[in-house]
Each structure stands twice: as structure tokens, then as C-alpha cells.
C-alpha atoms as a PDB file:
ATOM      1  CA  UNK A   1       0.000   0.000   0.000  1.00  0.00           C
ATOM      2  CA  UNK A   2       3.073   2.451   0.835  1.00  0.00           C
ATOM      3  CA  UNK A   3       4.247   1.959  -2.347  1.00  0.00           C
ATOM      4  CA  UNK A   4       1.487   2.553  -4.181  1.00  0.00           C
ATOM      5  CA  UNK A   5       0.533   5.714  -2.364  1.00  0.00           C
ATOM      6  CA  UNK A   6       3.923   7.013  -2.827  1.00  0.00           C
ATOM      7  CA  UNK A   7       3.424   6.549  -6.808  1.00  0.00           C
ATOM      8  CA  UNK A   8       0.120   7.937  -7.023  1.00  0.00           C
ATOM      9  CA  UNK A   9       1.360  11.024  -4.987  1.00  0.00           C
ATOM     10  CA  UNK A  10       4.674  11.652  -6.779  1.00  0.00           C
ATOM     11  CA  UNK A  11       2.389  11.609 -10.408  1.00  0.00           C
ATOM     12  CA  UNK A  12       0.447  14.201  -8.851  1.00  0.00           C
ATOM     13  CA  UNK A  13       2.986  15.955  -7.809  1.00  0.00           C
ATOM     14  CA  UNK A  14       5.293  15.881 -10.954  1.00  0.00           C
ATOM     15  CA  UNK A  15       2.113  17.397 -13.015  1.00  0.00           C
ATOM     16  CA  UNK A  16       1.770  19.871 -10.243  1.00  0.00           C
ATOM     17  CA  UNK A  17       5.159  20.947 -10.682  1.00  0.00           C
ATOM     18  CA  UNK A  18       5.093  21.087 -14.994  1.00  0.00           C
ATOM     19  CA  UNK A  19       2.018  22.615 -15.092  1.00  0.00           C
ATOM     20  CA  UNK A  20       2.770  25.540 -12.533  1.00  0.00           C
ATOM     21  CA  UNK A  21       6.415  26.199 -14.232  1.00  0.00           C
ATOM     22  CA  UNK A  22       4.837  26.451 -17.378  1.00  0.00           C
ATOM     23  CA  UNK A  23       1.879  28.966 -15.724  1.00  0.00           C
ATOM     24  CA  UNK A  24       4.841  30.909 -14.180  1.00  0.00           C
ATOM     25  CA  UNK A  25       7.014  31.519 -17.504  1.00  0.00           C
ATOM     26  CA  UNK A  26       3.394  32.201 -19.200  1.00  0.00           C
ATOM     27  CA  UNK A  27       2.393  34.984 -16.538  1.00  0.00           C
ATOM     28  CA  UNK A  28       5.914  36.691 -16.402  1.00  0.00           C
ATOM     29  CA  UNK A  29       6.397  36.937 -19.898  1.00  0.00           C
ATOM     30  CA  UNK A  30       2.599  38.774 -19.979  1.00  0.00           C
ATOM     31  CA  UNK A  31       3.291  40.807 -16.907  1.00  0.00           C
ATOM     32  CA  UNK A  32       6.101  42.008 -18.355  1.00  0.00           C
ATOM     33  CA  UNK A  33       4.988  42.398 -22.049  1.00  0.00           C
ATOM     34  CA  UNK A  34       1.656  44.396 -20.902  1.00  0.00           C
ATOM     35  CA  UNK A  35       2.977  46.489 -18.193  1.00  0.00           C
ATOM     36  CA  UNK A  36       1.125  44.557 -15.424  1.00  0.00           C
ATOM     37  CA  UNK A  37       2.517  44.371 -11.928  1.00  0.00           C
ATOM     38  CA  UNK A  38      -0.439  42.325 -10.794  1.00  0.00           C
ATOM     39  CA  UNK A  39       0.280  39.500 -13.451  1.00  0.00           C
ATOM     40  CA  UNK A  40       3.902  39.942 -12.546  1.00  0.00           C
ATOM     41  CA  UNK A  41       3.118  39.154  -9.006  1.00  0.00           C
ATOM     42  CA  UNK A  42       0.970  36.264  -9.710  1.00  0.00           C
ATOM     43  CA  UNK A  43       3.705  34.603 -11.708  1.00  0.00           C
ATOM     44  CA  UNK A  44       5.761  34.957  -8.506  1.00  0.00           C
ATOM     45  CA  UNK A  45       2.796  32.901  -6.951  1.00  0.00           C
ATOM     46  CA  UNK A  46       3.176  30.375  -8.917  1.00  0.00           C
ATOM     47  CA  UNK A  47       6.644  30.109  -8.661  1.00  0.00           C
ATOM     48  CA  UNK A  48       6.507  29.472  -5.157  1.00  0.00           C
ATOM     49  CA  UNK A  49       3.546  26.583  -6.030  1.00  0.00           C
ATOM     50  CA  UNK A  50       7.109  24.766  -7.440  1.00  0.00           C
ATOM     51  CA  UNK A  51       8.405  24.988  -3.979  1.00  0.00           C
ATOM     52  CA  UNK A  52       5.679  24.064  -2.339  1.00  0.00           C
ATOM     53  CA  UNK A  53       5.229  20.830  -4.236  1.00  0.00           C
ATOM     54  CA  UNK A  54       8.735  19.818  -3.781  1.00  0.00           C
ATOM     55  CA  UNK A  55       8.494  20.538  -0.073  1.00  0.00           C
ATOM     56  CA  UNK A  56       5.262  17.849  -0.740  1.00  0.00           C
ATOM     57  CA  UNK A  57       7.575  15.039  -2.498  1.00  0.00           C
ATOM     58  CA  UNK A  58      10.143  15.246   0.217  1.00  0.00           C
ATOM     59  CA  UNK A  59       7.194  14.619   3.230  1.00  0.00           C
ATOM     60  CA  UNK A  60       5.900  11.631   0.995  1.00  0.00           C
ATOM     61  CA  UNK A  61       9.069   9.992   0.134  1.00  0.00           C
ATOM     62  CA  UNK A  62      10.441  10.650   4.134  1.00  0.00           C
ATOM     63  CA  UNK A  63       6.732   9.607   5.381  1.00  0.00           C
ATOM     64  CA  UNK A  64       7.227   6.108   3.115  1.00  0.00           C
ATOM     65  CA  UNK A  65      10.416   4.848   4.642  1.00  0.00           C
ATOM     66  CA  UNK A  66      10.399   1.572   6.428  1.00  0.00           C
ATOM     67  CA  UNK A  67      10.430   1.311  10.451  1.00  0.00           C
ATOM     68  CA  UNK A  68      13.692   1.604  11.670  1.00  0.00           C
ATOM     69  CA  UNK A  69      15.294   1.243  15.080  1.00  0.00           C
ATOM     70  CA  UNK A  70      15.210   4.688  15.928  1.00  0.00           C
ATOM     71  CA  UNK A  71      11.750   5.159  14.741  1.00  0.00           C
ATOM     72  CA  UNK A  72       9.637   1.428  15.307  1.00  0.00           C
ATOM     73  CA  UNK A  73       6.526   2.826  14.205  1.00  0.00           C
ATOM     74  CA  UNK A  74       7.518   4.554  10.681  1.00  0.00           C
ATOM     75  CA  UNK A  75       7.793   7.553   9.568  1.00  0.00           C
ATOM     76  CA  UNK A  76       4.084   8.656   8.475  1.00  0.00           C
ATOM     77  CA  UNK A  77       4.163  11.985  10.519  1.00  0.00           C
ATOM     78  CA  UNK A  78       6.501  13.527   8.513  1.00  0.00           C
ATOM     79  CA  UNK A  79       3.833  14.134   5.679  1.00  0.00           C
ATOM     80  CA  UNK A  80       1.767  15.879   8.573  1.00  0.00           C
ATOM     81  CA  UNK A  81       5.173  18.181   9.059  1.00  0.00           C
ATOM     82  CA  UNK A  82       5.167  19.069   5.151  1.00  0.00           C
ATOM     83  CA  UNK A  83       1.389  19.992   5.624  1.00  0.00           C
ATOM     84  CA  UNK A  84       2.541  21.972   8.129  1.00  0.00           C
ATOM     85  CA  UNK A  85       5.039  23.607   6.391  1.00  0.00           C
ATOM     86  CA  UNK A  86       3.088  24.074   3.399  1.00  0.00           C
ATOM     87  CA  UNK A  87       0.519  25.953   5.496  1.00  0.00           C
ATOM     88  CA  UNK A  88       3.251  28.145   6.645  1.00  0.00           C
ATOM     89  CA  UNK A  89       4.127  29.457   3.584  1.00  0.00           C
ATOM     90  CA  UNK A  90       0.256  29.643   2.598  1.00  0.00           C
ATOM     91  CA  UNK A  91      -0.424  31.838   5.448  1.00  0.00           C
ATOM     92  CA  UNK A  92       3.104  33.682   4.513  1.00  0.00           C
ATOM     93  CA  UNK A  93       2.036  34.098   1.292  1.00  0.00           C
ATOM     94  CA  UNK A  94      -1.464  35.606   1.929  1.00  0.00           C
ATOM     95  CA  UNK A  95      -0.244  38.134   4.511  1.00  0.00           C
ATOM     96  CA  UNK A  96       2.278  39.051   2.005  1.00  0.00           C
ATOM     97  CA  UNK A  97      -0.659  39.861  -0.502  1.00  0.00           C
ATOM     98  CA  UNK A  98      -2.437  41.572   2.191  1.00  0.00           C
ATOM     99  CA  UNK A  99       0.358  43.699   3.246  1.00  0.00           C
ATOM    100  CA  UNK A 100       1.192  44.570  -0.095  1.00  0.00           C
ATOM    101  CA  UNK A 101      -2.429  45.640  -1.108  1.00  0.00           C
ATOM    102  CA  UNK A 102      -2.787  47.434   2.383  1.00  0.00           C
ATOM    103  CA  UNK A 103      -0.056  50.014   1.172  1.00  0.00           C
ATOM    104  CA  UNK A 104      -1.383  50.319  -2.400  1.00  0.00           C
ATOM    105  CA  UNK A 105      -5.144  51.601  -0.828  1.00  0.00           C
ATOM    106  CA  UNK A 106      -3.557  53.798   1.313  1.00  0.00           C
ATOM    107  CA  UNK A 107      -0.993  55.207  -1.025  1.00  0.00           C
ATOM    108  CA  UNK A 108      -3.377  57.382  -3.004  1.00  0.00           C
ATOM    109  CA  UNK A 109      -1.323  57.019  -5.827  1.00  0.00           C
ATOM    110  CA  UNK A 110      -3.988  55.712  -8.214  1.00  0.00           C
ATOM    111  CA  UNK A 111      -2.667  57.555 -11.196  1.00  0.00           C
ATOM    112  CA  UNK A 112       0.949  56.833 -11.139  1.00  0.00           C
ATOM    113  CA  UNK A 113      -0.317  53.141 -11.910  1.00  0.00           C
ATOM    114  CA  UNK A 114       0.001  51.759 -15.444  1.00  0.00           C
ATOM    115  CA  UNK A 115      -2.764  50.715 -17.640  1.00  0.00           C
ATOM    116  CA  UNK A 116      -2.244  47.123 -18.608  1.00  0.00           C
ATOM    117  CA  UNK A 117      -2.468  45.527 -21.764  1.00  0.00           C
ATOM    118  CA  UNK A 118      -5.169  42.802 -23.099  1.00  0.00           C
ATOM    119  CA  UNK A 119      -2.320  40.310 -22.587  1.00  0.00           C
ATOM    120  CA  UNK A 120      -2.399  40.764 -19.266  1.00  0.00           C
ATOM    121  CA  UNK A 121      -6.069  39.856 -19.115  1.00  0.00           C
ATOM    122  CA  UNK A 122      -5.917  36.981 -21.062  1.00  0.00           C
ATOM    123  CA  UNK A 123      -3.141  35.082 -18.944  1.00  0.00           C
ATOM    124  CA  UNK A 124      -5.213  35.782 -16.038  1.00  0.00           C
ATOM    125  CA  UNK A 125      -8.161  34.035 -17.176  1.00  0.00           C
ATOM    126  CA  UNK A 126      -5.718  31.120 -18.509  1.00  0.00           C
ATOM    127  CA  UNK A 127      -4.397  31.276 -14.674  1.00  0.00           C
ATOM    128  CA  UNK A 128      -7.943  30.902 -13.700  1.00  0.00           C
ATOM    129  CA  UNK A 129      -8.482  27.890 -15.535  1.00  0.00           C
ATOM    130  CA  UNK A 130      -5.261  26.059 -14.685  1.00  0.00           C
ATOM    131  CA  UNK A 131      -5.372  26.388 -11.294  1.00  0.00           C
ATOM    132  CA  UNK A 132      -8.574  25.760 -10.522  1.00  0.00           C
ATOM    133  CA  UNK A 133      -8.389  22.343 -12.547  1.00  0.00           C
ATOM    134  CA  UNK A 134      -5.461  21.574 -10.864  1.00  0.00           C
ATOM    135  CA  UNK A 135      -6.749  22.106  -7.423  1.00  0.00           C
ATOM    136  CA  UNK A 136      -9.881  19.780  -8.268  1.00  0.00           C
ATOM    137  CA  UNK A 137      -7.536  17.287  -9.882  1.00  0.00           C
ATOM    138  CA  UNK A 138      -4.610  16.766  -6.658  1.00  0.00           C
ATOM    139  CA  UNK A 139      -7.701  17.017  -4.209  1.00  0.00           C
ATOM    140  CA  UNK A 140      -9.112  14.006  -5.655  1.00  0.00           C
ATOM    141  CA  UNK A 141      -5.680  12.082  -5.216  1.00  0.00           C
ATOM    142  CA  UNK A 142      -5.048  13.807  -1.759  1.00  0.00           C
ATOM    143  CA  UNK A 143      -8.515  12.677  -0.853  1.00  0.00           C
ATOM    144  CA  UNK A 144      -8.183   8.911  -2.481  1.00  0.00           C
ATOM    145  CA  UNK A 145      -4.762   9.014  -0.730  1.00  0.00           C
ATOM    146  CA  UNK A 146      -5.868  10.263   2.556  1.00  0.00           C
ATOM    147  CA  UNK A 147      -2.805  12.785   1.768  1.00  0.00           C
ATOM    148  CA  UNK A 148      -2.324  16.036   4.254  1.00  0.00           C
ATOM    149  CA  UNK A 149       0.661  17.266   2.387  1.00  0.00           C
ATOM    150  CA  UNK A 150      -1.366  16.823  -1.324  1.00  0.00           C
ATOM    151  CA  UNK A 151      -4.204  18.066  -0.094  1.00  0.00           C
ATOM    152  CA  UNK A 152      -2.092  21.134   1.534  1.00  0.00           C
ATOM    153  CA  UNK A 153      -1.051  21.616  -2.382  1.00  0.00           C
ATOM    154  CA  UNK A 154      -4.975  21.548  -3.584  1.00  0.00           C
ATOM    155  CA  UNK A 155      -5.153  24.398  -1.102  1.00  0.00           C
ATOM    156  CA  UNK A 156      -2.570  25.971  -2.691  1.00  0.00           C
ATOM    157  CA  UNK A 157      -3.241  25.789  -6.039  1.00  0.00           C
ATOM    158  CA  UNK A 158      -6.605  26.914  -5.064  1.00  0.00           C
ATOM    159  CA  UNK A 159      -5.213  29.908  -3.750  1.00  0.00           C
ATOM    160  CA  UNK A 160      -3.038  30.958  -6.589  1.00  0.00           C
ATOM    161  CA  UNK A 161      -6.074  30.729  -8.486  1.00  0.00           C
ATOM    162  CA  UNK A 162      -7.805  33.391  -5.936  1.00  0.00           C
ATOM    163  CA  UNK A 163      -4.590  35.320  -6.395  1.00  0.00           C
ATOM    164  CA  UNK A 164      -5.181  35.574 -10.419  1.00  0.00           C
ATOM    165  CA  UNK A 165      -9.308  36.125  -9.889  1.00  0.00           C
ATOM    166  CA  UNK A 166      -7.831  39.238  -7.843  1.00  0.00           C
ATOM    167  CA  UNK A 167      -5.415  40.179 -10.814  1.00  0.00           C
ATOM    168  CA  UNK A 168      -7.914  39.937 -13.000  1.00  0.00           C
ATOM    169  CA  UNK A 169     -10.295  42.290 -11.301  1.00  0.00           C
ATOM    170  CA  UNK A 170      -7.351  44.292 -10.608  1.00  0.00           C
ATOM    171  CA  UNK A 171      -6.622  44.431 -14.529  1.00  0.00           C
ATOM    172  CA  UNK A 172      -9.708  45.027 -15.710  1.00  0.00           C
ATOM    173  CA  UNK A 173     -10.592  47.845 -13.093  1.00  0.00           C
ATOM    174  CA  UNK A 174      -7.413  49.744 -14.125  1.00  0.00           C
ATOM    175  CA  UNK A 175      -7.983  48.895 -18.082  1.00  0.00           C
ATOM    176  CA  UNK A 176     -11.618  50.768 -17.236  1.00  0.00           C
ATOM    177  CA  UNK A 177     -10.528  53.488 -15.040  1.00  0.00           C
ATOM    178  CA  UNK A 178     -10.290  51.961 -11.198  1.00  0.00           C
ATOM    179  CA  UNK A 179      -6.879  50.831 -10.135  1.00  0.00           C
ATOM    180  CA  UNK A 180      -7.879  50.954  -6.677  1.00  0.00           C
ATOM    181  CA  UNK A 181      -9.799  47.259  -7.871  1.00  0.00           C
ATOM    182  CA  UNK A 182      -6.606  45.556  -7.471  1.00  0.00           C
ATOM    183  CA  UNK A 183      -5.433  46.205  -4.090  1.00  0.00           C
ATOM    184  CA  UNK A 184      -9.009  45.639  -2.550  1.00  0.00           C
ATOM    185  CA  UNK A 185      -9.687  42.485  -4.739  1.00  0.00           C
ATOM    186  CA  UNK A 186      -5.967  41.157  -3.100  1.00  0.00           C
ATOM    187  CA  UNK A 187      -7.120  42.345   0.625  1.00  0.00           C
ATOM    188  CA  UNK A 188     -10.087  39.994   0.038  1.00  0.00           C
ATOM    189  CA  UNK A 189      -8.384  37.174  -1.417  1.00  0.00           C
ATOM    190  CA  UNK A 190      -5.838  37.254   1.542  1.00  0.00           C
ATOM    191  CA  UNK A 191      -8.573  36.195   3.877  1.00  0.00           C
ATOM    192  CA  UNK A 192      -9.286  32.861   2.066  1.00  0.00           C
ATOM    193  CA  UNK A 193      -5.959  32.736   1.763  1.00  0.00           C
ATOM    194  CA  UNK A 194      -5.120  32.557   5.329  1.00  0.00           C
ATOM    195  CA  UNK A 195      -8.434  30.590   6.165  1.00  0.00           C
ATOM    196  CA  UNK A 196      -7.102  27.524   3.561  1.00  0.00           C
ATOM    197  CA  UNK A 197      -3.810  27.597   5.621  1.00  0.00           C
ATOM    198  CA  UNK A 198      -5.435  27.660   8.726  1.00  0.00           C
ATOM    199  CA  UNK A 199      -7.351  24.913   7.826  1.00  0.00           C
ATOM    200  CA  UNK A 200      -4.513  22.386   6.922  1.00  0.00           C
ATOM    201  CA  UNK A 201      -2.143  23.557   9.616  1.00  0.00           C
ATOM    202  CA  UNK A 202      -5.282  22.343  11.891  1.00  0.00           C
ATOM    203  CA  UNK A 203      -6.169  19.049   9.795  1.00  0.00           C
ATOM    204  CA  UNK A 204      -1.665  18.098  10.223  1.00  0.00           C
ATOM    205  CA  UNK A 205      -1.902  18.447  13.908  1.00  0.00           C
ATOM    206  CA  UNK A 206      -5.044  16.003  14.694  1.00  0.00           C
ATOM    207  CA  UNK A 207      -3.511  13.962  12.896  1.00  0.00           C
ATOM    208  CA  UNK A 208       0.206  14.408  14.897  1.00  0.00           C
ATOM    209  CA  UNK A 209      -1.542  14.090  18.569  1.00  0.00           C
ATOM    210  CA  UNK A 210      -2.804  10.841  18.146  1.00  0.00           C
ATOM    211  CA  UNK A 211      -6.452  11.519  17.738  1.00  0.00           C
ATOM    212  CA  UNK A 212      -8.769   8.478  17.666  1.00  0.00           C
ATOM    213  CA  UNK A 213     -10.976   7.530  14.774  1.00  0.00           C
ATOM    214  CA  UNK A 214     -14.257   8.614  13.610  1.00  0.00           C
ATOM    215  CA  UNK A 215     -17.431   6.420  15.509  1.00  0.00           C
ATOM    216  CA  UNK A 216     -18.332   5.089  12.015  1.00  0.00           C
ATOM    217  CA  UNK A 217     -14.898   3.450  11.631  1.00  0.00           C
ATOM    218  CA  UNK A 218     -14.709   1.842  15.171  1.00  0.00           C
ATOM    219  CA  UNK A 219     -17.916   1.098  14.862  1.00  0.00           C
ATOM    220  CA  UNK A 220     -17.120  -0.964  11.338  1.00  0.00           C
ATOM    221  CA  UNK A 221     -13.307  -2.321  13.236  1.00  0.00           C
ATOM    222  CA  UNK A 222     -16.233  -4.187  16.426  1.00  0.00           C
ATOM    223  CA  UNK A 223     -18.535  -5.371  13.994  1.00  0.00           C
ATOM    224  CA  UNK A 224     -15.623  -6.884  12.093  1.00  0.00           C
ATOM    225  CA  UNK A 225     -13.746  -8.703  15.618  1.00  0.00           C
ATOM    226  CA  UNK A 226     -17.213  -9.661  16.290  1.00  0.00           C
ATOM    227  CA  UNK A 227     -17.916 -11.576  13.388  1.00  0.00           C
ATOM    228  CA  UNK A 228     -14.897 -13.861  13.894  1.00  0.00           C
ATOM    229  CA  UNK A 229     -15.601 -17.195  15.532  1.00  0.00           C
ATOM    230  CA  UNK A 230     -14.211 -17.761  18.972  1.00  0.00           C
ATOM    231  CA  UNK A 231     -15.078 -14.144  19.949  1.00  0.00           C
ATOM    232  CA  UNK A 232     -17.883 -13.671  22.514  1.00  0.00           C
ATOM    233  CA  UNK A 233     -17.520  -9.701  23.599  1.00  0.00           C
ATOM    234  CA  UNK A 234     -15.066  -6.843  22.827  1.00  0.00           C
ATOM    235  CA  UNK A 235     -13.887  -5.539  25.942  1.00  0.00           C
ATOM    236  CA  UNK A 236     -11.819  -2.460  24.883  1.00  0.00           C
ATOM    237  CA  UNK A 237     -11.024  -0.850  22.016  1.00  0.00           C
ATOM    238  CA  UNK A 238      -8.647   2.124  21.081  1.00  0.00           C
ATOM    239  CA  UNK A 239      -7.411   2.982  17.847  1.00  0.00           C
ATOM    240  CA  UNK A 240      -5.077   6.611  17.070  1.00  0.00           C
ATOM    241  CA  UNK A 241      -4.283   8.288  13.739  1.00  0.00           C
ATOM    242  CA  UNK A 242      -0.641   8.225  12.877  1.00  0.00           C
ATOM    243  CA  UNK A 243      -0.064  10.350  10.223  1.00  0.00           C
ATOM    244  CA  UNK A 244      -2.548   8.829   7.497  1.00  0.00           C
ATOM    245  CA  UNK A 245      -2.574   5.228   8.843  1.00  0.00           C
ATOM    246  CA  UNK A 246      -4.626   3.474  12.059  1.00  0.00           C
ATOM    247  CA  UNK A 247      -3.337   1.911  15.151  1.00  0.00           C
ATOM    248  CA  UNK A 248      -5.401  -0.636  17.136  1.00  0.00           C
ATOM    249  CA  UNK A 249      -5.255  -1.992  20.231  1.00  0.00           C
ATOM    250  CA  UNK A 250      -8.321  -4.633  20.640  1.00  0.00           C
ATOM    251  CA  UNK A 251      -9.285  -6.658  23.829  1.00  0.00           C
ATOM    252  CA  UNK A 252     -11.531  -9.540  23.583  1.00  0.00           C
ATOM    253  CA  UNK A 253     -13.407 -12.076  25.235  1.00  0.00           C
ATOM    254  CA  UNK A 254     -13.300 -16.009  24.295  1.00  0.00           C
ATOM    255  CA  UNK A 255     -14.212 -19.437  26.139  1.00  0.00           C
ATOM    256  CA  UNK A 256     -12.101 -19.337  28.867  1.00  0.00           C
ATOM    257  CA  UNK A 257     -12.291 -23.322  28.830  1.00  0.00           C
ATOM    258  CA  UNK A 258     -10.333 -23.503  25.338  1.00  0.00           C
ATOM    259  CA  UNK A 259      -6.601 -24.277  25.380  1.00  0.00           C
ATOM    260  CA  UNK A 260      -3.469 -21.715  24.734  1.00  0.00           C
ATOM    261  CA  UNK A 261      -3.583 -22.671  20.840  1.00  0.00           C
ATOM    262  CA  UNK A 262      -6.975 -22.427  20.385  1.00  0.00           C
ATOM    263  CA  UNK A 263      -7.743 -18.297  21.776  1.00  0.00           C
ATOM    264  CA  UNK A 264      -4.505 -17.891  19.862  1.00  0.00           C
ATOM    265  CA  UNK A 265      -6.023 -18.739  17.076  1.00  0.00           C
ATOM    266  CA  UNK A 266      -8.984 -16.450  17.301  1.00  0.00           C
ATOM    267  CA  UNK A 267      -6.845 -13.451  18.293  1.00  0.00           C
ATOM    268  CA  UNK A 268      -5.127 -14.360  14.771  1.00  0.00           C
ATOM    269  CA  UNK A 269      -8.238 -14.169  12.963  1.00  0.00           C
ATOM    270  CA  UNK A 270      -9.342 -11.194  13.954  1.00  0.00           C
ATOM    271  CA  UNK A 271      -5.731  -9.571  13.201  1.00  0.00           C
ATOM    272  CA  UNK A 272      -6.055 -10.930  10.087  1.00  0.00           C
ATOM    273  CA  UNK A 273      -9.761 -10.100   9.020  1.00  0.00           C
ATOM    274  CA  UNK A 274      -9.124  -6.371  10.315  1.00  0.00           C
ATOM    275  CA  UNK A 275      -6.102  -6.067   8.421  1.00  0.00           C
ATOM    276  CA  UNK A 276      -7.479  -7.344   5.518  1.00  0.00           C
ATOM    277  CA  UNK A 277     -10.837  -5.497   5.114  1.00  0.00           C
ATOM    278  CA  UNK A 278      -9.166  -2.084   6.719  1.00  0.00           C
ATOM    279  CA  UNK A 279      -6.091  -1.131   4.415  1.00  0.00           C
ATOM    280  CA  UNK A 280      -5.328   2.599   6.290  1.00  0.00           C
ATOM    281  CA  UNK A 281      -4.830   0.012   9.705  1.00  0.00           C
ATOM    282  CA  UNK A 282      -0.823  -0.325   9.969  1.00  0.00           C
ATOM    283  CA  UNK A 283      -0.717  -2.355  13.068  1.00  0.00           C
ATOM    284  CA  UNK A 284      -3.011  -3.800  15.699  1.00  0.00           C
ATOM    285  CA  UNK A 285      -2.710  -5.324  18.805  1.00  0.00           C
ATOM    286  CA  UNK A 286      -5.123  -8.234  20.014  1.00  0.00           C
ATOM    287  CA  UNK A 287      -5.456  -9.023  23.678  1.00  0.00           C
ATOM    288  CA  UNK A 288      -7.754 -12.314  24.575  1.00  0.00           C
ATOM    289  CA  UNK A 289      -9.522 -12.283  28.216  1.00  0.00           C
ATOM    290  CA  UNK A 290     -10.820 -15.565  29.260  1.00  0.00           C
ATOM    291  CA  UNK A 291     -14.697 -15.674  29.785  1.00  0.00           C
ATOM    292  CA  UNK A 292     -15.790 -18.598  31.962  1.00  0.00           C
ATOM    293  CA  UNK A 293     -19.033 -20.371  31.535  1.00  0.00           C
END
């Protein structure tokens, strides 16, 4: 399962990184060809996407590693720490934007601002397009993948896509006369900005401080001990989210009359069934108490 998660996340991430290089070069050269500061900026945005993404790929490939001695239970929190850092540099990013459209509303320089050309326009609505396809296409993965650190990337390509709705107001106001458009369209987007990053810096650390699964799935892990022969009550259960896998420690009851072999055997099955019908479970543990007649 590792290793096909970490396949399915590097293809993501390797379009990611093509398609916002190619975005970048595409809003630059149009920034800079139709006087546009605001499409200059965006490529800039993008730019950092590339980051971002390889920030992502170094979390996944760390987070894949085998169990070592120094680290017995993996290495699956690491792609919570790329989340992490990913949200950093979201919520970076979006008070940057904020800042910088703070000072352009309260400059009162309206006029000093150039008009920008059609090109400008038409790379933002490209941007538009791009980004907003590629946030719906790595959310799907990050959400088939249970990813924190892919779905930190939706986020951000979701975000860069704000960032060129904002140009694009911003280009059109000035091409018809307000300039002040831009600065107030950024101030806006740095709110869901900061809200995405907020969001994903929260998701990374429930899943850091070993929070417990949802009722639905420990509901689905009793039902499934249960249904193993041998096993007469569950006593205890506890599971805890380890980056994106499950950990389970499972108490049961069997015939207290049967021999050492034989309540081995049921603790196997139910090891086995839970393993087999729960792929995000990584390890479980399986205590049998005796239950006398």
C-alpha cells in the first residue's frame, strides 16, 4: 500500500510541478509584455507553487520509509510536518498579498499606476483555468490518498487561483478606469488565503496528537472482531491516527475453557480479518480475556 501511495502522490505531484512552471514563464512573460505588476506578481505565486510541491515530495518519500530502530513505528508523521510547512508558507504568502495591497489603498497614488495591456487579461483568465483544474484534480488524489501534504497543495493551487481572480479584477478595473480594484480584490483574497492555511495547519496536527478515529470506523473495526468465531464480547477498544494510517489496540473475550492454541487462534483471525478489510490500519494489537461459563 506504501508503495502505491507514494506513486500515485509523486504523479500528482510531478504534473503539479510542470504545469505551474509552465503557468509561471506564461504569466511573467505577460506581466512584463503588458505592463502589469499584478500579473507579474501572480507569476511569482506560482513560482513558489514549485516549492511548495517539492516541499510535498520530500514529506511523501520521508513519510514512506520503512520502520527503523530509531523510529519502530515509521515515519508517516513527517507528511503531517510538510502539511505543516506548506501551510506556513500559505499563510506567509497571503499576509504578504495583504500587506502589499494594504499600502497600495492607502498610497493614493492611483494615477501613477500603469494601464495594462489585453495580454495581461488573457493570462489571467488562462491562470484561472489552470489552477482551478489543478486544485480539483490533486484534491481528488489527496482525498483517495488520505494525503495532508497533497491536499495542503490543492489548497494551494486553489489559492493561486484566488490570487489571479484578484489580478484579473485588478486588470480590468485599471484597463476601465479603477486601479484601486486591485489592491481591494488582493485584501479579500488574503482572507481565504489565510483561512485555507489555517485549515490544513489544523487538519496536520489532529492527525500528529494521536487523535482516535471517527465512531463510524470503530464502529465498522467491532462489527468486524465480532464476526470472527471464537469471539464472545469486545472488551476495549482504542485505535489513534498516525499520520494517514490506524493503530489498534483490541481486547476480547473467548471461552475461557479452550486451550493456549486455540484463543490464539482467534486473536489471529481477527488480526487478520481487520487487516485485511481495513487497508489505512498499519498495526493492531489483540489481547484475549478468558470468559468462563
Amino acid at each position: 500500500m506504501e508503495k502505491k501511495f507514494e506513486k500515485a502522490a509523486m504523479r500528482v505531484s510531478f504534473v503539479s510541478i510542470a504545469a505551474n512552471l509552465l503557468l509561471s514563464v506564461l504569466k511573467l512573460l505577460a506581466g512584463v509584455l503588458a505592463h502589469s505588476a499584478a500579473m507579474v506578481s501572480d507569476a511569482v505565486h506560482s513560482a513558489s507553487d514549485v516549492f511548495s510541491t517539492f516541499v510535498v515530495i520530500v514529506g511523501i518519500k520521508l513519510s514512506g520509509k520503512d520502520s527503523d530502530r530509531e523510529h519502530p513505528y515509521g515515519h508517516e508523521r513527517l507528511e503531517c510536518v510538510a502539511a505543516i510547512v506548506l501551510a506556513t508558507i500559505l499563510f506567509i504568502t497571503g499576509l504578504f498579498i495583504g500587506f502589499t495591497a494594504c499600502r497600495n489603498i492607502f498610497s493614493g497614488s492611483y494615477e501613477e499606476l500603469a494601464v495594462p495591456g489585453i495580454a495581461a487579461l488573457l493570462a489571467a483568465v488562462l491562470s484561472i483555468l489552470a489552477k482551478e483544474l489543478m486544485f480539483w484534480y490533486t484534491r481528488h488524489y489527496a482525498k483517495q490518498l488520505d494525503s495532508a501534504a497533497l491536499m495542503a497543495d490543492a489548497w494551494h493551487h486553489r489559492s493561486d487561483a484566488l490570487s489571479s481572480v484578484g489580478a484579473l479584477i485588478g486588470i480590468f478595473g485599471a484597463r476601465l478606469g479603477f486601479p484601486v480594484l486591485d489592491p481591494i480584490a488582493s485584501l479579500v483574497i488574503c482572507f481565504f488565503i489565510a483561512k485555507a492555511a489555517f485549515d490544513i495547519f489544523q487538519d496536520a496536527i489532529k492527525k500528529m496528537v494521536d487523535e482516535s478515529c471517527d465512531e463510524e470506523t470503530e464502529t465498522a473495526l467491532r462489527n468486524c472482531a465480532m464476526a470472527q468465531e471464537g469471539v464472545l464480547a469486545i472488551d476495549l477498544l482504542r485505535t489513534r491516527l498516525f499520520g494517514n494510517r490506524i493503530y489498534v489496540d483490541i481486547e476480547i473475550s473467548a471461552d475461557g475453557n479452550r486451550t493456549l492454541k486455540e484463543t490464539h487462534n482467534i486473536a489471529e483471525r481477527v488480526h487478520n480479518s481487520i487487516e485485511a478489510s481495513f487497508p489505512k490500519v498499519k498495526h493492531i494489537m489483540v489481547h484475549v480475556n478468558p470468559q468462563e461459563n
